[in-house]
PDB file of N, CA and C in Angstrom:
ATOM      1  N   UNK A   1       0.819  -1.194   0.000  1.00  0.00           N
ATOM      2  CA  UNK A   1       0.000   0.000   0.000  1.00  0.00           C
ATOM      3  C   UNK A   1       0.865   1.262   0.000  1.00  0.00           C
ATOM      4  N   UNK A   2       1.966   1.335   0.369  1.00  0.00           N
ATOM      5  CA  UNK A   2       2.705   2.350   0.776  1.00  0.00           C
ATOM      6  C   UNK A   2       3.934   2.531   0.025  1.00  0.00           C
ATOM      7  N   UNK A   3       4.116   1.802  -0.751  1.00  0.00           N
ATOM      8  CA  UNK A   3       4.776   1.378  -2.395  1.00  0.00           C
ATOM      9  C   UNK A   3       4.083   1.882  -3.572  1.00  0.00           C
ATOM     10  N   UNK A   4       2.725   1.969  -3.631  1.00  0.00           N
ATOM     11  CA  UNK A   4       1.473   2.151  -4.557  1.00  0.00           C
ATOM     12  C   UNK A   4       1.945   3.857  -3.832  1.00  0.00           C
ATOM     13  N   UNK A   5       2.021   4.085  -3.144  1.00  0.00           N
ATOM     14  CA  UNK A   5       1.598   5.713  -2.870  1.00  0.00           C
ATOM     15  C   UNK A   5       2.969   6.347  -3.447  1.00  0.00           C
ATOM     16  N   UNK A   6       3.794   5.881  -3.088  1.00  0.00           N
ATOM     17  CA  UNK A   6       4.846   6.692  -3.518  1.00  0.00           C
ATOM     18  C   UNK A   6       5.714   6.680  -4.985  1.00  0.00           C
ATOM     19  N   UNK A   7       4.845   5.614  -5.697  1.00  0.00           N
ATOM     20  CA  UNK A   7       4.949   5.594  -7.267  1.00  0.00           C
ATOM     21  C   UNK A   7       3.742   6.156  -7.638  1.00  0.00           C
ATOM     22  N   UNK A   8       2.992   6.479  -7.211  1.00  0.00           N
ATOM     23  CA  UNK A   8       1.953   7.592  -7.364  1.00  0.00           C
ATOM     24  C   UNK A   8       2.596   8.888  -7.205  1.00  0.00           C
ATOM     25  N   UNK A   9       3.184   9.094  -6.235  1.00  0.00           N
ATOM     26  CA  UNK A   9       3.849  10.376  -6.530  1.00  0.00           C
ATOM     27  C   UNK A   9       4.923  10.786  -7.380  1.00  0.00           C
ATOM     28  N   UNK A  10       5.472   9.459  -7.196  1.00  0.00           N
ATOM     29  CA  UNK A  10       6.512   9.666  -8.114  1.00  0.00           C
ATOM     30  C   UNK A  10       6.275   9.982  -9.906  1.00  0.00           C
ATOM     31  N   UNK A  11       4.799   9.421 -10.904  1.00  0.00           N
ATOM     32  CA  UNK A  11       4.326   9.451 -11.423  1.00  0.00           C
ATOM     33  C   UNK A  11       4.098  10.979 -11.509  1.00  0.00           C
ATOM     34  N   UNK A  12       3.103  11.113 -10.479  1.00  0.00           N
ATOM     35  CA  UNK A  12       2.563  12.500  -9.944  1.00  0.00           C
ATOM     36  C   UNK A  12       3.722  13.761 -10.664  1.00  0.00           C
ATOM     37  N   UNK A  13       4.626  13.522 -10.147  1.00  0.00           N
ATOM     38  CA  UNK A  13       5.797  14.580 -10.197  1.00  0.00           C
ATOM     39  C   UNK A  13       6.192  14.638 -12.027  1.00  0.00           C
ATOM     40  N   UNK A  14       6.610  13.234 -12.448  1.00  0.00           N
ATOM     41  CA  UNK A  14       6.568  12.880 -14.032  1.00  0.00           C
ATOM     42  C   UNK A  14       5.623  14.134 -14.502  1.00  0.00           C
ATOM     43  N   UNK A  15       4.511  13.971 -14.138  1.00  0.00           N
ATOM     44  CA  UNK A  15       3.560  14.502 -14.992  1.00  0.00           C
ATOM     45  C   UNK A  15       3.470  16.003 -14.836  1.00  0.00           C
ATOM     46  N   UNK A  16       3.940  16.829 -13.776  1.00  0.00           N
ATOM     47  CA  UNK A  16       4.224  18.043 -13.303  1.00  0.00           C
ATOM     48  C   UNK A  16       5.404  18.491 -13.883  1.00  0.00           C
ATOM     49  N   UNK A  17       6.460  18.002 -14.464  1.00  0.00           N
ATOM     50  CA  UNK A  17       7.780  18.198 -14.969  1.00  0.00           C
ATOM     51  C   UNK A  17       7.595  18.055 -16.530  1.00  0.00           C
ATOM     52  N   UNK A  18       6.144  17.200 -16.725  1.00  0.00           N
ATOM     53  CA  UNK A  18       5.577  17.093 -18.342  1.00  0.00           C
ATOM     54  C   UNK A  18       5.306  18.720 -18.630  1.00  0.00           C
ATOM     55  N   UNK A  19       4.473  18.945 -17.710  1.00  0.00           N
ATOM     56  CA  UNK A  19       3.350  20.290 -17.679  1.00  0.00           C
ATOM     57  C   UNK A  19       4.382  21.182 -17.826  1.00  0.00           C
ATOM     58  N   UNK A  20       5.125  21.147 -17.158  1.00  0.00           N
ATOM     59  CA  UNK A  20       6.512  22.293 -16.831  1.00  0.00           C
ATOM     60  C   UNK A  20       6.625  22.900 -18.121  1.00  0.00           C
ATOM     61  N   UNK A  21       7.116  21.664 -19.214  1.00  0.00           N
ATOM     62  CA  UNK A  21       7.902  21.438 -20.401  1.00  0.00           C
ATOM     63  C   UNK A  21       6.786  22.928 -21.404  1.00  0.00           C
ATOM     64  N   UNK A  22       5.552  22.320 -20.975  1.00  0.00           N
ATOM     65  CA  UNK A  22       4.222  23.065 -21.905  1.00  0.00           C
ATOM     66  C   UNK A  22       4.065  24.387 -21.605  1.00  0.00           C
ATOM     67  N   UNK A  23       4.223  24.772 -20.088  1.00  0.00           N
ATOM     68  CA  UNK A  23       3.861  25.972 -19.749  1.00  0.00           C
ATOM     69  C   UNK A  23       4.629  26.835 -18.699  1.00  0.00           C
ATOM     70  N   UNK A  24       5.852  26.585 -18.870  1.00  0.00           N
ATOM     71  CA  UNK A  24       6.763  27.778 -18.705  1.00  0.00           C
ATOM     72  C   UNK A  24       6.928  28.968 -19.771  1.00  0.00           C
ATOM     73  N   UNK A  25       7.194  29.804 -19.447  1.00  0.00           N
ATOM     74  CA  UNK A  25       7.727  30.839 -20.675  1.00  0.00           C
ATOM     75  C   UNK A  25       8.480  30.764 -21.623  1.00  0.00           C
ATOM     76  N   UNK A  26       9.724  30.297 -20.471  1.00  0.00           N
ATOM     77  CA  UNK A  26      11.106  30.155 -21.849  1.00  0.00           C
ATOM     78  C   UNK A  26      11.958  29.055 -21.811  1.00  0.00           C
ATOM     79  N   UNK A  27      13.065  29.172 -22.035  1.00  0.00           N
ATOM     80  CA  UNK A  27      13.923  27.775 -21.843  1.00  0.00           C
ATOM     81  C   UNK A  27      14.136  27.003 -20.830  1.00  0.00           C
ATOM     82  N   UNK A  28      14.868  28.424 -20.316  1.00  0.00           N
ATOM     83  CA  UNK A  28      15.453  28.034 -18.672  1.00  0.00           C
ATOM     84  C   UNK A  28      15.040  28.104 -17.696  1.00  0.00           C
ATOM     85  N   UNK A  29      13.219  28.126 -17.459  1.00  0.00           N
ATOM     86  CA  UNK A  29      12.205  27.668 -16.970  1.00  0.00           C
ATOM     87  C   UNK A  29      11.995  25.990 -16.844  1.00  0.00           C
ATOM     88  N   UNK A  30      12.134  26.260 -18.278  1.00  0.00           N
ATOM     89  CA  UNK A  30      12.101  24.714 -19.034  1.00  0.00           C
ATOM     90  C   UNK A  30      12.384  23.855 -18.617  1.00  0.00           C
ATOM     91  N   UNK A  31      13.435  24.021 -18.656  1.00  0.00           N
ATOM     92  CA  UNK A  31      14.693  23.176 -18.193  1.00  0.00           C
ATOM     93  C   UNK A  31      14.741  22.699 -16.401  1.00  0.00           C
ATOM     94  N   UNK A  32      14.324  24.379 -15.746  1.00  0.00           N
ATOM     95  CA  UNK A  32      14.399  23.744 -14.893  1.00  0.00           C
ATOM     96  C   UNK A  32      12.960  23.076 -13.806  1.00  0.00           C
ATOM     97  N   UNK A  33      11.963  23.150 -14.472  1.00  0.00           N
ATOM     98  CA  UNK A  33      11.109  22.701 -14.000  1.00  0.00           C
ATOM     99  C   UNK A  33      11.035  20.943 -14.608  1.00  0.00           C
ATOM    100  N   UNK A  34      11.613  20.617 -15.288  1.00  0.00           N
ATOM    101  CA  UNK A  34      12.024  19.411 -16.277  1.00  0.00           C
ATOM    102  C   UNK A  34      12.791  18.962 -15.350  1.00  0.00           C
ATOM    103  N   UNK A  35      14.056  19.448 -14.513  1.00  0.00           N
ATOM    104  CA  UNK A  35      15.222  18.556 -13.893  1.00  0.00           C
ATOM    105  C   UNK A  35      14.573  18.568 -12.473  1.00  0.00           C
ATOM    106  N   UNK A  36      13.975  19.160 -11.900  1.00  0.00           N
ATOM    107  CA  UNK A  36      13.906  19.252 -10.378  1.00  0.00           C
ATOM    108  C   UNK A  36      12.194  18.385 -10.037  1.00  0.00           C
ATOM    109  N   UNK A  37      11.585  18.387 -10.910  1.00  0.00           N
ATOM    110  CA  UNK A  37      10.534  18.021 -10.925  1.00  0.00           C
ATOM    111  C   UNK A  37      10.742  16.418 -11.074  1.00  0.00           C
ATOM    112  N   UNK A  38      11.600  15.545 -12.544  1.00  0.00           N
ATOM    113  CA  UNK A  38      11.576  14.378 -12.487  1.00  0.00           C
ATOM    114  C   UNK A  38      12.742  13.814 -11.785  1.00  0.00           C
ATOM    115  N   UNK A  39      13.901  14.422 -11.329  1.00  0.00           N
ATOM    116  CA  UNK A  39      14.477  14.010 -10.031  1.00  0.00           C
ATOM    117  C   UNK A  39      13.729  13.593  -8.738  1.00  0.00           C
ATOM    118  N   UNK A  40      12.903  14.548  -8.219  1.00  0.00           N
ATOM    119  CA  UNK A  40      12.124  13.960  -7.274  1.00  0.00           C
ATOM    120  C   UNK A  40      11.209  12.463  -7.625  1.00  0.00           C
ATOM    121  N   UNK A  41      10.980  12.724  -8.903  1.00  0.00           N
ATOM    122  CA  UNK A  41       9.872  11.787  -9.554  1.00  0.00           C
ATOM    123  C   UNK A  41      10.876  10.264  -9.426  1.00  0.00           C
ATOM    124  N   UNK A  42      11.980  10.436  -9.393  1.00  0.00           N
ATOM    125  CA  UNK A  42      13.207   9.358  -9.835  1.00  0.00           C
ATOM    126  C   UNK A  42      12.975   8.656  -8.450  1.00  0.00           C
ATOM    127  N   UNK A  43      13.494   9.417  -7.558  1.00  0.00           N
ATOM    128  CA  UNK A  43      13.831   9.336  -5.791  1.00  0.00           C
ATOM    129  C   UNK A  43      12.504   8.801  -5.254  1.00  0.00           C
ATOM    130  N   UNK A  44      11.333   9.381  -5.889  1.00  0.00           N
ATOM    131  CA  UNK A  44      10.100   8.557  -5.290  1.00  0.00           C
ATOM    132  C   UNK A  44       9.735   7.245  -5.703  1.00  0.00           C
ATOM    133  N   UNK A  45      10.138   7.561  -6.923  1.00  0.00           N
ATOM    134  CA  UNK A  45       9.673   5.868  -7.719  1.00  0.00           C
ATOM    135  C   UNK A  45      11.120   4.732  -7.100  1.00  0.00           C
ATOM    136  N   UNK A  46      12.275   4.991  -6.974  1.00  0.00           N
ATOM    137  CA  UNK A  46      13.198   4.421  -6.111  1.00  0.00           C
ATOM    138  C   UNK A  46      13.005   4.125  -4.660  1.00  0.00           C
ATOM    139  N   UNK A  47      12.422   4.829  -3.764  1.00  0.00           N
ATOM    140  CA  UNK A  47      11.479   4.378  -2.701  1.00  0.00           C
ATOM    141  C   UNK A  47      10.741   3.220  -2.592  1.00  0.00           C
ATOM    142  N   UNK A  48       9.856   3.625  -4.087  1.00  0.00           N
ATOM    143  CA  UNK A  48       8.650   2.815  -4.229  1.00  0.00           C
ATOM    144  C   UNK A  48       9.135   1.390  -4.422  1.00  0.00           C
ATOM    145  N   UNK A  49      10.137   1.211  -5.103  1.00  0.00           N
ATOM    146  CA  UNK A  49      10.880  -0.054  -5.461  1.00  0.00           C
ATOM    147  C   UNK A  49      11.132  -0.708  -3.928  1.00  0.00           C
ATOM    148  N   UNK A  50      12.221   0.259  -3.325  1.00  0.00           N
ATOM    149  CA  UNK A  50      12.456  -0.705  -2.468  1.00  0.00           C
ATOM    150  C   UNK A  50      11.617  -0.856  -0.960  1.00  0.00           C
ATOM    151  N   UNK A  51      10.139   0.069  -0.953  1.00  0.00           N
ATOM    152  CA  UNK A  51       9.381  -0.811  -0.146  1.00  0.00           C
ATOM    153  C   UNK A  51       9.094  -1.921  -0.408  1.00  0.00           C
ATOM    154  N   UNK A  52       9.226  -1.890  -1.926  1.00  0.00           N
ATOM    155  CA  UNK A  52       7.993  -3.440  -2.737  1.00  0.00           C
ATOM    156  C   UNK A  52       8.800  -4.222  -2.719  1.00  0.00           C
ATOM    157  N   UNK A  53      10.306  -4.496  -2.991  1.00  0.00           N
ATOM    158  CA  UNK A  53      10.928  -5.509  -2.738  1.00  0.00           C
ATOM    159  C   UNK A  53      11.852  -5.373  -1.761  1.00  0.00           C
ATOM    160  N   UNK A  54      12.349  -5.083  -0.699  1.00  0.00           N
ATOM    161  CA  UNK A  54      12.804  -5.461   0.560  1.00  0.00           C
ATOM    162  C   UNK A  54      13.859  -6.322   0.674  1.00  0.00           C
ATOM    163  N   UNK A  55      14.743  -5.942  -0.271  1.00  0.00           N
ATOM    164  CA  UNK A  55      16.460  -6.836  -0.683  1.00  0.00           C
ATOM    165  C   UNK A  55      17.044  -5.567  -0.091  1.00  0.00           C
ATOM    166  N   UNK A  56      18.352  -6.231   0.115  1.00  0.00           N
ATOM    167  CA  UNK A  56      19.515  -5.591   0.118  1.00  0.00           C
ATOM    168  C   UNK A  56      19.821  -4.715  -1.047  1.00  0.00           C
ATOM    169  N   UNK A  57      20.045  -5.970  -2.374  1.00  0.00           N
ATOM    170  CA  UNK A  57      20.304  -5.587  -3.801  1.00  0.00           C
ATOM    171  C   UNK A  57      19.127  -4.528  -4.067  1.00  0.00           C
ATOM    172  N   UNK A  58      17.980  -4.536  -3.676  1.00  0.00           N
ATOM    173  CA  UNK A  58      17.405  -3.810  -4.293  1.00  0.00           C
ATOM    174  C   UNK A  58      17.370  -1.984  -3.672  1.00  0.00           C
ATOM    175  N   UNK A  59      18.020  -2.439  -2.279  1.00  0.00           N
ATOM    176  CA  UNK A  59      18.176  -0.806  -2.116  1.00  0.00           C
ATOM    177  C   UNK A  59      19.506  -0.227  -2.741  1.00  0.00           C
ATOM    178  N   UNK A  60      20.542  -1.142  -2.603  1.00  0.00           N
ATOM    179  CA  UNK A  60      21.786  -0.833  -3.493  1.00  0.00           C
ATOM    180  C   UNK A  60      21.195  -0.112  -4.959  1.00  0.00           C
ATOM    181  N   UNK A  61      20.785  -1.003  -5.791  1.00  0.00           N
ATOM    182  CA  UNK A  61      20.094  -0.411  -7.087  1.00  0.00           C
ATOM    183  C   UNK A  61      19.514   0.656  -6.294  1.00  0.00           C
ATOM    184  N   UNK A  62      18.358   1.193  -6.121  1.00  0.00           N
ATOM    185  CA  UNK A  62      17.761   2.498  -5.874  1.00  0.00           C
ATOM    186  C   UNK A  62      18.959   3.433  -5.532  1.00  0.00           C
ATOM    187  N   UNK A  63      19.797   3.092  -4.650  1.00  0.00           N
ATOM    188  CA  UNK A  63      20.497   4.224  -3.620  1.00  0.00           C
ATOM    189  C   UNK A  63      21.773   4.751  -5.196  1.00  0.00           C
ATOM    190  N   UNK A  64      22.271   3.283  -5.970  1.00  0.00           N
ATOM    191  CA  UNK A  64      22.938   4.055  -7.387  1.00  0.00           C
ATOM    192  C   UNK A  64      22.299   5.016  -8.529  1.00  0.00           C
ATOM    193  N   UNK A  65      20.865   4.181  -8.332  1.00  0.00           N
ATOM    194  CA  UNK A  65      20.206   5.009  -9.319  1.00  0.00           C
ATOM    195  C   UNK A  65      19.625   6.617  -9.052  1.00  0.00           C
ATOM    196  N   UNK A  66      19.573   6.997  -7.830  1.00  0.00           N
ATOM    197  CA  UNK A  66      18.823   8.000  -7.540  1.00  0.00           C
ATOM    198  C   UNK A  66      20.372   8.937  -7.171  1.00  0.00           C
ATOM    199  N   UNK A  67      21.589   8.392  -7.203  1.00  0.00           N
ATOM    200  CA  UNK A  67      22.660   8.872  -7.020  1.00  0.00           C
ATOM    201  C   UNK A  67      23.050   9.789  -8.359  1.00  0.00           C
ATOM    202  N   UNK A  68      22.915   8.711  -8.973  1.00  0.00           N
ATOM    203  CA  UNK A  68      23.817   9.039 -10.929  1.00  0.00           C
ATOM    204  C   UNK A  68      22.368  10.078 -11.338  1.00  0.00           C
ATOM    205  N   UNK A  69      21.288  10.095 -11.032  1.00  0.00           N
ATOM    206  CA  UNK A  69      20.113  10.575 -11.380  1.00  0.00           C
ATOM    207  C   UNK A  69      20.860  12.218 -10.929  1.00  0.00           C
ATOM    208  N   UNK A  70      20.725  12.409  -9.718  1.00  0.00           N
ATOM    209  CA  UNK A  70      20.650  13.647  -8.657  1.00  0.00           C
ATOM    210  C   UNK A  70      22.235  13.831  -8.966  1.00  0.00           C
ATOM    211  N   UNK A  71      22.899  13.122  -9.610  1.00  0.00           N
ATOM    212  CA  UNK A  71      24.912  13.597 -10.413  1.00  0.00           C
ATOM    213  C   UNK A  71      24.583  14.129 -11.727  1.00  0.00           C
ATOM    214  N   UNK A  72      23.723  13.690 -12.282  1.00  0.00           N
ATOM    215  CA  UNK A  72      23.466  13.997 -14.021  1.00  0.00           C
ATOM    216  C   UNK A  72      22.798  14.981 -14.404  1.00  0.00           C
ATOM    217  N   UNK A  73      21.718  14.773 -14.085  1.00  0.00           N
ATOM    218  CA  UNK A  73      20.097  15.417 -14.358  1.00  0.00           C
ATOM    219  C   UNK A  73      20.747  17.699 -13.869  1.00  0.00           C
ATOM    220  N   UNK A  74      21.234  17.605 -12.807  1.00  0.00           N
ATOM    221  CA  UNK A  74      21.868  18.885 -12.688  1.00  0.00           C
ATOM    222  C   UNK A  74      22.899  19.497 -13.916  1.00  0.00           C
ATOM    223  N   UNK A  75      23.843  18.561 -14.025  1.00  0.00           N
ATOM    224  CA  UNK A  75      25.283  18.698 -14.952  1.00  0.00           C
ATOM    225  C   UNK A  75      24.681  18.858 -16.297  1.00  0.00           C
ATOM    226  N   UNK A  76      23.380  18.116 -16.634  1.00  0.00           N
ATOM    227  CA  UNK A  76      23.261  18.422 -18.240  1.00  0.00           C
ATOM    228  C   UNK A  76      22.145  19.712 -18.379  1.00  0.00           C
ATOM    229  N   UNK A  77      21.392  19.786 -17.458  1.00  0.00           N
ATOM    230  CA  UNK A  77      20.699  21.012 -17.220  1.00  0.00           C
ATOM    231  C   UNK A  77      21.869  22.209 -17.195  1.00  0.00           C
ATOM    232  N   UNK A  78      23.173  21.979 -16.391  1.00  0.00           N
ATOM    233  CA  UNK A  78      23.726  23.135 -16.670  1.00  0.00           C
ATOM    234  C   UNK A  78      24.752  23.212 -18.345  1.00  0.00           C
ATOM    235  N   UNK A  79      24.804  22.106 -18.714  1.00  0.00           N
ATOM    236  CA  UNK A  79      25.060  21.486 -19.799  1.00  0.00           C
ATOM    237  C   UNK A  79      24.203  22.758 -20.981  1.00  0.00           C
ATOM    238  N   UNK A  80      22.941  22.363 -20.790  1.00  0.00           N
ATOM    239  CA  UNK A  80      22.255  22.801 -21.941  1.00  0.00           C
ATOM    240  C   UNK A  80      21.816  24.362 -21.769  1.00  0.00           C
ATOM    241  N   UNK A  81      22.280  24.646 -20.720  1.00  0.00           N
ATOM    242  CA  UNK A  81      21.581  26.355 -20.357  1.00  0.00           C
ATOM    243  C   UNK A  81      23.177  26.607 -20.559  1.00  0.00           C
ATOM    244  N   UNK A  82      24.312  26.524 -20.410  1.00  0.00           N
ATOM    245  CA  UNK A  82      25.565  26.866 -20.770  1.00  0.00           C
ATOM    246  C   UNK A  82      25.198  27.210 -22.713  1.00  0.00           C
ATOM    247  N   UNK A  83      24.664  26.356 -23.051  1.00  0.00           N
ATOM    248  CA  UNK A  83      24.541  26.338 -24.791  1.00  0.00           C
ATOM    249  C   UNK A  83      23.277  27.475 -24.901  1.00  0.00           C
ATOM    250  N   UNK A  84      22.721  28.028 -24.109  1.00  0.00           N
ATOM    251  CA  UNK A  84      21.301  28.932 -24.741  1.00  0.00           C
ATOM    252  C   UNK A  84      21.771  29.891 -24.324  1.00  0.00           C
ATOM    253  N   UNK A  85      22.894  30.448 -23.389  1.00  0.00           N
ATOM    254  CA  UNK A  85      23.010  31.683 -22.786  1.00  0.00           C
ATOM    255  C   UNK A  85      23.721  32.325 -23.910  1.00  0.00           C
ATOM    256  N   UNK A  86      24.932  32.048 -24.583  1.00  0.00           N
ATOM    257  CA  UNK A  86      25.361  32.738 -25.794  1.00  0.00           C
ATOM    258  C   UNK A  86      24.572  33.241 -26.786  1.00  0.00           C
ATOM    259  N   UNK A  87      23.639  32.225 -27.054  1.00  0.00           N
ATOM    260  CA  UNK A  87      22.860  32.428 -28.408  1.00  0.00           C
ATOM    261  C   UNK A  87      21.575  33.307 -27.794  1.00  0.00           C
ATOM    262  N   UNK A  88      21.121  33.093 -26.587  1.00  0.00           N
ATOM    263  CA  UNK A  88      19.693  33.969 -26.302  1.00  0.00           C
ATOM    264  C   UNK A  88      18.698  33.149 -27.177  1.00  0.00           C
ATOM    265  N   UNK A  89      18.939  31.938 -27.359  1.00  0.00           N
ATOM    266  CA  UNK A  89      17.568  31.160 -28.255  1.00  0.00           C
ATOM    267  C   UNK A  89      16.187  30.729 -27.375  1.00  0.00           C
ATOM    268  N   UNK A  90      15.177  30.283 -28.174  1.00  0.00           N
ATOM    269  CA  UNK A  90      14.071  29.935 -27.604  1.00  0.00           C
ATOM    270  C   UNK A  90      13.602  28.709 -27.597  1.00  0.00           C
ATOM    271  N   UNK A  91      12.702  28.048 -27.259  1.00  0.00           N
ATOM    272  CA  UNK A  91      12.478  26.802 -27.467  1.00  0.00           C
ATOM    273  C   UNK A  91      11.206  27.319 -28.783  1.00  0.00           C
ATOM    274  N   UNK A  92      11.236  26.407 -29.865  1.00  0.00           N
ATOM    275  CA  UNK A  92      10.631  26.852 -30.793  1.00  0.00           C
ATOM    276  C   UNK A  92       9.120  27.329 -30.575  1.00  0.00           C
ATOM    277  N   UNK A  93       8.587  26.444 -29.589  1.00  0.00           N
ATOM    278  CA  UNK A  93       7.224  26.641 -29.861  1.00  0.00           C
ATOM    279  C   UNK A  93       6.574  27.643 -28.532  1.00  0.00           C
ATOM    280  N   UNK A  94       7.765  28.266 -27.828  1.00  0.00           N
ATOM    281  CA  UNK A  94       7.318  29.025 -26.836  1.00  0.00           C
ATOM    282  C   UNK A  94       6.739  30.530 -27.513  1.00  0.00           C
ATOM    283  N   UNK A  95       5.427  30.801 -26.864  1.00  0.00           N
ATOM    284  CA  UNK A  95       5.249  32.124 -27.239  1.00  0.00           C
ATOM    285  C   UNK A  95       5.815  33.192 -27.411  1.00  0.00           C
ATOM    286  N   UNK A  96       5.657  34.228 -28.475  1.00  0.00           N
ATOM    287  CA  UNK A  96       5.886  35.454 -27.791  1.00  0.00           C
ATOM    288  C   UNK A  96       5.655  36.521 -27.008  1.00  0.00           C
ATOM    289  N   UNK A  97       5.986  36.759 -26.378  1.00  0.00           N
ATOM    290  CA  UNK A  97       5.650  38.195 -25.114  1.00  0.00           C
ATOM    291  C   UNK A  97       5.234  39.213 -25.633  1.00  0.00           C
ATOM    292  N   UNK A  98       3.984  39.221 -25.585  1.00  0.00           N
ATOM    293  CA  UNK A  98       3.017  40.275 -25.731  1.00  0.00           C
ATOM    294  C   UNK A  98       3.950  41.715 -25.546  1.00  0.00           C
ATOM    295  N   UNK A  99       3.781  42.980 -26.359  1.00  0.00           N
ATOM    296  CA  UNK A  99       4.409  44.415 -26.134  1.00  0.00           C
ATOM    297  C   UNK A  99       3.257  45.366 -25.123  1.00  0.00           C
ATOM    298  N   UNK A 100       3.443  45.585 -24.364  1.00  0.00           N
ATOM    299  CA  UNK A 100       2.267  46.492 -23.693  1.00  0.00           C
ATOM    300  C   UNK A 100       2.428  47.508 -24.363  1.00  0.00           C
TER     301      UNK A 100
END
């Protein structure tokens, strides 16, 4: 029961880091509602694993995966906002800002 809840959230979060992607303004919104959102989503669904199976091995797996997740997911976020800050680009399909 308590495995089911926290891959629910973890899901939960997936789908909030989807939304992110749709309705931020600009990139580096984007981006970061994309990394901080399915990191958590990672760490919950890694939880969820190892209430449901109750190994050793299986917290090892979670505790690497939510490691290299929460090592990466930052580095290429700064990865890809390092590449938009020169150019000032947009994500194609983001609006434009209305002129008052």
């Amino acid at each position: 029961m308590i495995s089911e809840l926290f891959l629910l959230l973890g899901s939960l979060c997936f789908f909030i880091a989807s939304l992110g992607l749709f309705r931020m303004p600009d990139s580096f919104c984007r981006i970061h509602a994309a990394t901080k959102a399915s990191s958590l989503g990672v760490a919950l669904c890694a939880i969820a694993a190892v209430l449901e199976f109750r190994t050793a091995t299986s917290v090892g797996v979670a505790i690497a995966i939510v490691f290299l997740v929460f090592l990466t997911a930052p580095l290429a976020c700064h990865a890809i906002t390092r590449r938009l800050v020169p150019e000032k680009t947009r994500m194609p399909f983001t609006p434009e800002k209305r002129e008052k």
